[in-house]
N, C-alpha and C. Protein backbone atom coordinates (compact mmCIF):
# COMPACT_ATOMS: atom_id res chain seq x y z
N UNK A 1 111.61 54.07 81.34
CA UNK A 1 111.11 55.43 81.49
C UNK A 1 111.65 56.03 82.79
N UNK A 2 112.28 56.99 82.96
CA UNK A 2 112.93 58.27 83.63
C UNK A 2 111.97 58.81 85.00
N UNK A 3 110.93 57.63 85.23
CA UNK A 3 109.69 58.56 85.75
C UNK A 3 110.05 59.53 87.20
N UNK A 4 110.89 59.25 87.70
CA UNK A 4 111.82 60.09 88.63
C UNK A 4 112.14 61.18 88.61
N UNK A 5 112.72 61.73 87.02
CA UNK A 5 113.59 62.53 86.77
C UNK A 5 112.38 63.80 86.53
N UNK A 6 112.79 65.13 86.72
CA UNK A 6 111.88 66.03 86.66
C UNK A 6 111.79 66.43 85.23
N UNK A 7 112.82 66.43 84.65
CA UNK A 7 112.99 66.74 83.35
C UNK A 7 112.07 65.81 82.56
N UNK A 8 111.80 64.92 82.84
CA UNK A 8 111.00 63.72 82.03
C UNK A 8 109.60 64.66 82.13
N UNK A 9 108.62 65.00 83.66
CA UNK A 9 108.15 65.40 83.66
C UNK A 9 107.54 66.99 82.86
N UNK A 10 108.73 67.62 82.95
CA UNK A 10 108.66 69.01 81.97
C UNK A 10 108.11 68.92 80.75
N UNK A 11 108.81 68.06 80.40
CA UNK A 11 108.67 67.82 79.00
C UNK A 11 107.21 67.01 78.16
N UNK A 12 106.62 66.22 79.59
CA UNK A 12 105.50 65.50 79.33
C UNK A 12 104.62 66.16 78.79
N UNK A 13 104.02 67.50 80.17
CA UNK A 13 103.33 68.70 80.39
C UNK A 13 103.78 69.56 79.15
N UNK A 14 104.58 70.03 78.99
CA UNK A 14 104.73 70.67 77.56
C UNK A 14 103.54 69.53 76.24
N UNK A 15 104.55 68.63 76.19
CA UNK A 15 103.70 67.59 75.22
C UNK A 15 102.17 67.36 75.21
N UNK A 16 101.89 67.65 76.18
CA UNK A 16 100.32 67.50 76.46
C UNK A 16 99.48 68.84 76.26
N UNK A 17 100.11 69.50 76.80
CA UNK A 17 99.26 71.59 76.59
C UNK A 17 99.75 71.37 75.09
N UNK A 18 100.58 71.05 74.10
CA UNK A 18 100.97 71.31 73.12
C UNK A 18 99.52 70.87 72.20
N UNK A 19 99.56 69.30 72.81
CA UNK A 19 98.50 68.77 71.82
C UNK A 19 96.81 68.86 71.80
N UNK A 20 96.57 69.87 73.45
CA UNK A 20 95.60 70.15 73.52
C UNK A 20 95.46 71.37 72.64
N UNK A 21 96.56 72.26 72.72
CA UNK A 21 96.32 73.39 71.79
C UNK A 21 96.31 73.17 70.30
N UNK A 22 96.82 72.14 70.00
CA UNK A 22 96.74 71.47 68.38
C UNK A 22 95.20 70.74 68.17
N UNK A 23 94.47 69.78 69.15
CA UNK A 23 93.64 69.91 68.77
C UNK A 23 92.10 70.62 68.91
N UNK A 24 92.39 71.88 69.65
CA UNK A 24 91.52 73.20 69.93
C UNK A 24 91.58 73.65 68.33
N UNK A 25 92.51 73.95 67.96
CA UNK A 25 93.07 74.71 66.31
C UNK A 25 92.44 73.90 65.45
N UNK A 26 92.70 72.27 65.52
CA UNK A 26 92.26 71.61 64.08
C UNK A 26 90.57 70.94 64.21
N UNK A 27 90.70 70.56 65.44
CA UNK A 27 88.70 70.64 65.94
C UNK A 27 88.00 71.49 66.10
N UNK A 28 86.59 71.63 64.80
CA UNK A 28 86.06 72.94 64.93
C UNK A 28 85.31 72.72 65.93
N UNK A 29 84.73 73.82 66.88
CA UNK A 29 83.29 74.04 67.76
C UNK A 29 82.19 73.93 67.11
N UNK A 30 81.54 73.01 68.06
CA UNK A 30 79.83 72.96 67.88
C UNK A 30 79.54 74.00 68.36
N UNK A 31 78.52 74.97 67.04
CA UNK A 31 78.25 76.32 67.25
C UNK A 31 77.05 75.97 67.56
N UNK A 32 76.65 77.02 68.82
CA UNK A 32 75.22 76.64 69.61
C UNK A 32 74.15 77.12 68.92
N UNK A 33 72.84 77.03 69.30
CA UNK A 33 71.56 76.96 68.86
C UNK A 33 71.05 78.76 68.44
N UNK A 34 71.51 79.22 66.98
CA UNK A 34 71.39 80.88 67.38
C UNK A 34 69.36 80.99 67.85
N UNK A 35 69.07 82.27 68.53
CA UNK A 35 67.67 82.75 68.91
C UNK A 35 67.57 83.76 68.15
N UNK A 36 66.44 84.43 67.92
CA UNK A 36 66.26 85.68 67.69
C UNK A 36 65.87 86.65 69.16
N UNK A 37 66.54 87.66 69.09
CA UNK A 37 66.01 88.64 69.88
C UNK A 37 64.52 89.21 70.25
N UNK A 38 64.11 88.99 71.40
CA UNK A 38 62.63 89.80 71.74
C UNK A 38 62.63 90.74 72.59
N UNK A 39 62.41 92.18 71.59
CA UNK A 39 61.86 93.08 72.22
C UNK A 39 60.52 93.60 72.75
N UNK A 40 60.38 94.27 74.10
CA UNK A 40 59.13 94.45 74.27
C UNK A 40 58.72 95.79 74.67
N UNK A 41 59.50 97.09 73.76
CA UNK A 41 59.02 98.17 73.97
C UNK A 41 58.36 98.41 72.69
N UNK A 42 57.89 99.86 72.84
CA UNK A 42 56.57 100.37 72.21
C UNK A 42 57.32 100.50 70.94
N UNK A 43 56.13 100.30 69.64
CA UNK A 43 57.25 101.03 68.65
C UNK A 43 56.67 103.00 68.58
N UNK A 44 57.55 103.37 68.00
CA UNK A 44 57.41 104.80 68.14
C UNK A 44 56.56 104.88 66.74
N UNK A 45 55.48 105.67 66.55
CA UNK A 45 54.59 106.26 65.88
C UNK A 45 54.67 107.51 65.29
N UNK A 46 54.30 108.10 64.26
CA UNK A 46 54.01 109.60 64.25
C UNK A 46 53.70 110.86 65.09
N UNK A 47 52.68 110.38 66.09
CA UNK A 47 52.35 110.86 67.16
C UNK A 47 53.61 111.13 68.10
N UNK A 48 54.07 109.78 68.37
CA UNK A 48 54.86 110.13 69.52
C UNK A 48 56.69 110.71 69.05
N UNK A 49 56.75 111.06 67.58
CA UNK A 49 58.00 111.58 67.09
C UNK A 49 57.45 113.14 67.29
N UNK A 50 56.21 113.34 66.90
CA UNK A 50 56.07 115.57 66.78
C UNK A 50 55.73 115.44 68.51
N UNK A 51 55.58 114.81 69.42
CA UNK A 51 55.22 114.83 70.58
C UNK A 51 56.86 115.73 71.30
N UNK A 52 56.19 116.88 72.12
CA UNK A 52 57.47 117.91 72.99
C UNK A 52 57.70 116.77 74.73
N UNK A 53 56.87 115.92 75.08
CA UNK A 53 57.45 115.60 76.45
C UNK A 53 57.16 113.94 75.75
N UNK A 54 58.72 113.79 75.14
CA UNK A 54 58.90 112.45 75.15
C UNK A 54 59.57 111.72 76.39
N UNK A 55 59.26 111.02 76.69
CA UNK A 55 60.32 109.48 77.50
C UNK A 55 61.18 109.06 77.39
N UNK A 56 62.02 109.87 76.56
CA UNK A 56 63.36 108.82 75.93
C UNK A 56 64.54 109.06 77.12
């Protein structure tokens, strides 16, 4: 093995980003834990839709 030569090296580093990017592509992700969303504003009413000094 060449381990001296820089060219040996180039080519390693290529070989290696290559096969990390090959197995990013063919290994799927563990998809995380989905939540549901919590909201904590008011819900809007009848009242407060014909109401003239809304908050929005």
């Amino acid at each position: 093995m060449p381990i001296g030569d820089w060219q040996f090296w180039v080519v390693t580093v290529i070989a290696i980003i290559a096969l990390y990017v090959l197995y990013r592509v063919l290994v799927p992700r563990k998809k995380g834990k989905r939540t549901s969303l919590t909201v904590s504003a008011q819900k809007r009413t009848e009242h407060n839709k014909n109401s003239d000094n809304c908050s929005c």
